[in-house]
C-alpha atoms as a PDB file:
ATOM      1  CA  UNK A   1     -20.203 -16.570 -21.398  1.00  0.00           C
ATOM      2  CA  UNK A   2     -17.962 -13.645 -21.975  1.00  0.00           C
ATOM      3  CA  UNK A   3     -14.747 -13.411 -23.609  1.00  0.00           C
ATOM      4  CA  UNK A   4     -11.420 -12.656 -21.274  1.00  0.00           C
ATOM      5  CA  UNK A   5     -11.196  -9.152 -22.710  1.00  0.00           C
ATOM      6  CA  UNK A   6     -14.858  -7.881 -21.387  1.00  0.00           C
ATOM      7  CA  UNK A   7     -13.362  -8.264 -17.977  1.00  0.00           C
ATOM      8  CA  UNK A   8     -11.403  -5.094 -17.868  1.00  0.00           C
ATOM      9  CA  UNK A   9      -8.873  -3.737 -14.804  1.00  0.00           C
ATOM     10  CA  UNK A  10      -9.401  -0.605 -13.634  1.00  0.00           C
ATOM     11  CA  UNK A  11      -6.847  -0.519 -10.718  1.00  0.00           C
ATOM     12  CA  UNK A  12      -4.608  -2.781  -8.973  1.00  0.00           C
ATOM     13  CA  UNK A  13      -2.868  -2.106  -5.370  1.00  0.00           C
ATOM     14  CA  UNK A  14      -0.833  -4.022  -2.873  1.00  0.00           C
ATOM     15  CA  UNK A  15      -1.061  -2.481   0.784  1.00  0.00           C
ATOM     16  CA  UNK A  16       0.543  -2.962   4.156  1.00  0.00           C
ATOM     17  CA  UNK A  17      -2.447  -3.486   6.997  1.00  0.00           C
ATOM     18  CA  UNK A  18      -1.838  -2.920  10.101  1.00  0.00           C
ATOM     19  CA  UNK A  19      -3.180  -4.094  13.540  1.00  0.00           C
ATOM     20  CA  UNK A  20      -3.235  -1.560  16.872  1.00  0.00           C
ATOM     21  CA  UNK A  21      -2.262  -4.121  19.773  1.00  0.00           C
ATOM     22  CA  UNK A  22      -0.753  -3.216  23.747  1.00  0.00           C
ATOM     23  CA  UNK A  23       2.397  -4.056  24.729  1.00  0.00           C
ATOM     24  CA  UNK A  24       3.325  -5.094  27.798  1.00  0.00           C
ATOM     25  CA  UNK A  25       2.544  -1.013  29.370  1.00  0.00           C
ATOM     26  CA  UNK A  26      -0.581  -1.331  27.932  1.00  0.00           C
ATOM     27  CA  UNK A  27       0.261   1.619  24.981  1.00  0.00           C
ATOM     28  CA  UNK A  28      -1.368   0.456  21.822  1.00  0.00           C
ATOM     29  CA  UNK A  29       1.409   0.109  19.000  1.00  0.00           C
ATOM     30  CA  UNK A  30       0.843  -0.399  15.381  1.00  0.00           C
ATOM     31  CA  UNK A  31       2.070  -4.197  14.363  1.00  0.00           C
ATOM     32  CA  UNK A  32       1.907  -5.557  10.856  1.00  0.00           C
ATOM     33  CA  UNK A  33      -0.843  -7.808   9.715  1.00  0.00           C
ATOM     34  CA  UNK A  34      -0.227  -8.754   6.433  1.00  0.00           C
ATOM     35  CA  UNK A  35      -0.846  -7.088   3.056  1.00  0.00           C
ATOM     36  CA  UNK A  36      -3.828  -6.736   1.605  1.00  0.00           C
ATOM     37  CA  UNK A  37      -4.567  -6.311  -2.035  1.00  0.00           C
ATOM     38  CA  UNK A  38      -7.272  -4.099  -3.785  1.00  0.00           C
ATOM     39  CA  UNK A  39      -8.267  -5.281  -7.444  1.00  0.00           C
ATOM     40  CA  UNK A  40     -11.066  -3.281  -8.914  1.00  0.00           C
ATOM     41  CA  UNK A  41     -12.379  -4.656 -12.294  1.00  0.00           C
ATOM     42  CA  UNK A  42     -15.395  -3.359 -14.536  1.00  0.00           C
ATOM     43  CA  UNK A  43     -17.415  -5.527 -16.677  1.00  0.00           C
ATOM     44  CA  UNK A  44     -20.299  -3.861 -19.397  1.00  0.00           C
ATOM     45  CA  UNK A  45     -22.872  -5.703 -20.606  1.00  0.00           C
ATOM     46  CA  UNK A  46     -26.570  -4.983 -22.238  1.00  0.00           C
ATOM     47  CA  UNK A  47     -29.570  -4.768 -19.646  1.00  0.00           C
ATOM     48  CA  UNK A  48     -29.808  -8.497 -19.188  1.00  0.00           C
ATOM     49  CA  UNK A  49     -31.459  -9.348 -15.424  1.00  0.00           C
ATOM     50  CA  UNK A  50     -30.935 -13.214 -16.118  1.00  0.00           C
ATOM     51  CA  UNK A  51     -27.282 -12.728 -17.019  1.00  0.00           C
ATOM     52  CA  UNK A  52     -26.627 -10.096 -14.581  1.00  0.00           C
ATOM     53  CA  UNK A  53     -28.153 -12.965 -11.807  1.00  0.00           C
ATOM     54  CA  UNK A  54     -25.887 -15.244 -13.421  1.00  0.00           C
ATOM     55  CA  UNK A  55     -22.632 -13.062 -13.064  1.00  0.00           C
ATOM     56  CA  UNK A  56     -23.511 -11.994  -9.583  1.00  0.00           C
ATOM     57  CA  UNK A  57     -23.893 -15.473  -8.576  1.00  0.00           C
ATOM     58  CA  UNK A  58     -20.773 -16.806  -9.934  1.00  0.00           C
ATOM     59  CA  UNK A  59     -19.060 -13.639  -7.965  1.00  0.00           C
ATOM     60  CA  UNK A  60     -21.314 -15.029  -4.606  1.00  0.00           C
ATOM     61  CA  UNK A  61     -20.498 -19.103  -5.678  1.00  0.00           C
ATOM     62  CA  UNK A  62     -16.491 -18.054  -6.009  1.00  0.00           C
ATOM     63  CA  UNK A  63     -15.654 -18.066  -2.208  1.00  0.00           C
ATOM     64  CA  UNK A  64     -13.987 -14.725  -2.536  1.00  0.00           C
ATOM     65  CA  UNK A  65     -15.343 -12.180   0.117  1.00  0.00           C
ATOM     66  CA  UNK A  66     -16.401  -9.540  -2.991  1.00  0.00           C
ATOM     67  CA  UNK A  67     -17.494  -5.708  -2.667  1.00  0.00           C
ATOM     68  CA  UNK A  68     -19.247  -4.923  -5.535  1.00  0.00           C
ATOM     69  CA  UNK A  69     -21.491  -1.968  -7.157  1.00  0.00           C
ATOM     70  CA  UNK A  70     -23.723  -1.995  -9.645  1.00  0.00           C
ATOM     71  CA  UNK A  71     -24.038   1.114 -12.213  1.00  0.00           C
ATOM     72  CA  UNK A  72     -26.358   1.823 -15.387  1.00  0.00           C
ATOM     73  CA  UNK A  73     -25.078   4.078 -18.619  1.00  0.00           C
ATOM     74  CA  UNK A  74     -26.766   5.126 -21.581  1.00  0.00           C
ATOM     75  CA  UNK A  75     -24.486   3.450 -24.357  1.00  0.00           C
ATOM     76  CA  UNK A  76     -24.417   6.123 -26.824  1.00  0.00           C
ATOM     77  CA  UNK A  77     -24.455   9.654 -24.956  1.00  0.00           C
ATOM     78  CA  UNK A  78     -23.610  11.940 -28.016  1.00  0.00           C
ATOM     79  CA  UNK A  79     -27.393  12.008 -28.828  1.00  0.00           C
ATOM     80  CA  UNK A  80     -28.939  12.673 -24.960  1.00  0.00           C
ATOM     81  CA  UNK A  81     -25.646  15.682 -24.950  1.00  0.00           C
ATOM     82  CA  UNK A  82     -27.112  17.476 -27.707  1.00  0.00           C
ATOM     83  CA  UNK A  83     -30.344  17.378 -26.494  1.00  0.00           C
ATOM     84  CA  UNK A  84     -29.240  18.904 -23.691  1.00  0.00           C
ATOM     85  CA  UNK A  85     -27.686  21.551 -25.288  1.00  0.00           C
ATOM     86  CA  UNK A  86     -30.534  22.168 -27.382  1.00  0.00           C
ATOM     87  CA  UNK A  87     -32.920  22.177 -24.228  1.00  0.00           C
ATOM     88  CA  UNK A  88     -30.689  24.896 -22.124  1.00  0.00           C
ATOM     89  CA  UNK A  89     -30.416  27.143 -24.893  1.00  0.00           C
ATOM     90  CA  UNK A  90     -34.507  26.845 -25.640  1.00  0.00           C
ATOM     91  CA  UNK A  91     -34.714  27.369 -21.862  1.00  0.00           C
ATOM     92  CA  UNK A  92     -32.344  30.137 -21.749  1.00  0.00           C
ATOM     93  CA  UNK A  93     -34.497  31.746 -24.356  1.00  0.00           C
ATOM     94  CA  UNK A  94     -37.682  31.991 -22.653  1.00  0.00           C
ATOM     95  CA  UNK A  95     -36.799  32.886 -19.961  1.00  0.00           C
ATOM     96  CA  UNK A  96     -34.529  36.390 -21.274  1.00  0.00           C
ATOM     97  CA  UNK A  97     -38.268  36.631 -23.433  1.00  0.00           C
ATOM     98  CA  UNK A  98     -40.366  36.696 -20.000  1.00  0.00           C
ATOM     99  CA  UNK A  99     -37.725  39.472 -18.461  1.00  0.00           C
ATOM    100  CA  UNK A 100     -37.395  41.464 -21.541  1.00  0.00           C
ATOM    101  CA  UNK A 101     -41.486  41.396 -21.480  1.00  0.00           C
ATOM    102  CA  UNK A 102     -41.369  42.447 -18.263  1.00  0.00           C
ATOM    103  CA  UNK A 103     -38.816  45.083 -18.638  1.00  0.00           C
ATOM    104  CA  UNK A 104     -41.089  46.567 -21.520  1.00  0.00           C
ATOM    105  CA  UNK A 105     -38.577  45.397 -24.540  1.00  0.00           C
ATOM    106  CA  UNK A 106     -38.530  43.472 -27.123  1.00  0.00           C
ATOM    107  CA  UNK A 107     -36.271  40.625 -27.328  1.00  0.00           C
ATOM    108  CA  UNK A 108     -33.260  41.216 -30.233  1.00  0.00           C
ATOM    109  CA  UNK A 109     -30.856  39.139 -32.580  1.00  0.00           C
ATOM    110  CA  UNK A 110     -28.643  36.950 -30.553  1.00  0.00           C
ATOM    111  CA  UNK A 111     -25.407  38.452 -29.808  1.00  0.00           C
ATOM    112  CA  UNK A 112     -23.585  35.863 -28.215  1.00  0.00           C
ATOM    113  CA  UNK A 113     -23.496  31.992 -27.305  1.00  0.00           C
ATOM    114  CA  UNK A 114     -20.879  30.262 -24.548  1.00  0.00           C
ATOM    115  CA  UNK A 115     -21.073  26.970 -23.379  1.00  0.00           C
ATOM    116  CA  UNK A 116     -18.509  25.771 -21.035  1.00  0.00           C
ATOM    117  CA  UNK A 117     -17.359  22.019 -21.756  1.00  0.00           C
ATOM    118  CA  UNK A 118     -18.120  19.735 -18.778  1.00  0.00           C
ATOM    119  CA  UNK A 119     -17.654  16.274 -18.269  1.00  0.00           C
ATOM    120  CA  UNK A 120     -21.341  14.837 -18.042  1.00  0.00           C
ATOM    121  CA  UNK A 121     -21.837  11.536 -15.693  1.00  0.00           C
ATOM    122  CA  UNK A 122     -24.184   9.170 -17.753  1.00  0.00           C
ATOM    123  CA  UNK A 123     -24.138   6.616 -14.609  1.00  0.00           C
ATOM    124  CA  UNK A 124     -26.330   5.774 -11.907  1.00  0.00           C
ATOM    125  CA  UNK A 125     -25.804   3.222  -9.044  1.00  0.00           C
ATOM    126  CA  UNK A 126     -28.565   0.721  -8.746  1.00  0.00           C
ATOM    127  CA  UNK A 127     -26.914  -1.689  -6.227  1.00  0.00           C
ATOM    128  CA  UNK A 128     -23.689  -1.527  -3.770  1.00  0.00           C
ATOM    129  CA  UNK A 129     -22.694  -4.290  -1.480  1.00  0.00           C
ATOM    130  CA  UNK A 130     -20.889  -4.768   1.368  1.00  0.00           C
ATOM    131  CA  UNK A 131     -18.636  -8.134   1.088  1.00  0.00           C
ATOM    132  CA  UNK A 132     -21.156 -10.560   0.242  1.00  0.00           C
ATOM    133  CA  UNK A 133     -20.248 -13.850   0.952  1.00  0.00           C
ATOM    134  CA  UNK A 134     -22.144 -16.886   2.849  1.00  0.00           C
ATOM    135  CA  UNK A 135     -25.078 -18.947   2.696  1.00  0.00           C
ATOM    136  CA  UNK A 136     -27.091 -16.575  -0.041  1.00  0.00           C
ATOM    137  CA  UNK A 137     -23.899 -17.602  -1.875  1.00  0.00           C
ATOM    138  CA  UNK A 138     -25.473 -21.214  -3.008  1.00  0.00           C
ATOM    139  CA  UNK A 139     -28.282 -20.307  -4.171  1.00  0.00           C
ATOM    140  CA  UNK A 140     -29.428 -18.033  -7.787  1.00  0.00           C
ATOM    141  CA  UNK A 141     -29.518 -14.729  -7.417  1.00  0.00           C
ATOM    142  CA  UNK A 142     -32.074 -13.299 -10.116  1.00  0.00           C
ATOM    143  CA  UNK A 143     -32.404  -9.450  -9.709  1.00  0.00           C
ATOM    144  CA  UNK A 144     -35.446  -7.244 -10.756  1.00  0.00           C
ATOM    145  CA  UNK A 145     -33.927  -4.125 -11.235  1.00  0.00           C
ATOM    146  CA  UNK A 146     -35.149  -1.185 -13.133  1.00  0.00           C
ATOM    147  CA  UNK A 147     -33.076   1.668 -13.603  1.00  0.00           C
ATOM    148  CA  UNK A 148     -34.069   4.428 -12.526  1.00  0.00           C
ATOM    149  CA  UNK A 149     -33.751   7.891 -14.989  1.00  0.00           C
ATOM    150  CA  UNK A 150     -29.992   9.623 -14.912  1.00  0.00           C
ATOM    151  CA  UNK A 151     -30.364  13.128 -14.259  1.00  0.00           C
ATOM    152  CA  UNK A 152     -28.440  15.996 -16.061  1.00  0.00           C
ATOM    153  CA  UNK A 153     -28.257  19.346 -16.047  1.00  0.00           C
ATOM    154  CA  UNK A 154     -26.115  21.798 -18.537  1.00  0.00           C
ATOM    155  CA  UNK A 155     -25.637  25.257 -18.566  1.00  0.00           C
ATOM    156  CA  UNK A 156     -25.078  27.981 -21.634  1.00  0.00           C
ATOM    157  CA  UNK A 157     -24.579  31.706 -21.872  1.00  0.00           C
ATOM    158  CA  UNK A 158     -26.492  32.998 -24.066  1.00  0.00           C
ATOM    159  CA  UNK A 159     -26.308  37.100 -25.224  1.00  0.00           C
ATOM    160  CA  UNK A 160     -29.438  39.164 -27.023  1.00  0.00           C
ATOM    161  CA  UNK A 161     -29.624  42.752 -27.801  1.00  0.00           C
ATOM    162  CA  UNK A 162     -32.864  44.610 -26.575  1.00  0.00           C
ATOM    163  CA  UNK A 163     -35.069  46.407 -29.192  1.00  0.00           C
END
């Protein structure tokens, strides 16, 4: 049910494996194995627990020994990183009002404002396997998960004179 294109690469690798085996002394050597490959795709969907149980069991049904993780975004995070903003500053005012009270002044005009940019994770992990494959693999696999809140924090520097 989902177009080529959802199914998007986000890295590709070829590797040499080795195996540690003793020769004839009994000294452990490295000898090659093979190659293995690593393939790490991402597909984003709507909170759906019916299709997510349908696209985990097609990855269970495949016969492909998969790793997999699970992770939950907000879809639009320009409105939850303002909010932030707004909240750190509000916070960052109170709390120069409760020391200026207790330092007997009076809170000023606000001199200055600094907020240094950082990159704000709006993903959580809900589920992480190991490589899942075997007899769960036949049947429906119909998850009840609930994500659980994302947690943020943001800092500002904020400036007032004293009165």
């Amino acid at each position: 049910g989902f177009a080529k294109e959802d199914l998007k690469t986000q890295s590709f690798s070829v590797n040499s494996r080795y195996d540690n085996e003793p020769d004839e002394r009994g000294i452990y050597r490295q000898k090659l194995a093979g190659y293995e490959y690593d393939y790490r795709m991402s597909l984003t969907f709507p909170k759906d627990n019916e299709r997510l149980g349908q696209v985990l069991s097609a990855m269970l049904r495949s016969g492909v020994p998969v790793e997999f993780n699970l992770n939950y975004t907000v879809s639009d995070p320009e409105p939850a990183k303002a909010e932030l903003l707004k909240r750190a500053v509000e916070d960052s005012k109170k709390k120069a009002e409760g020391l200026a009270a207790a330092s007997g002044v009076e809170l000023g005009p606000l001199l200055q404002i600094s907020y240094a940019w950082q990159d704000q994770v709006f993903r959580g992990e809900v589920m992480k396997s190991s490589r899942a494959l075997g007899v769960a693999a036949f049947s429906d696999f119909m998850p009840e998960l609930e994500a659980a809140d994302i947690e943020l924090q943001e800092s500002v520097r904020v400036v007032w004179s004293i009165l």
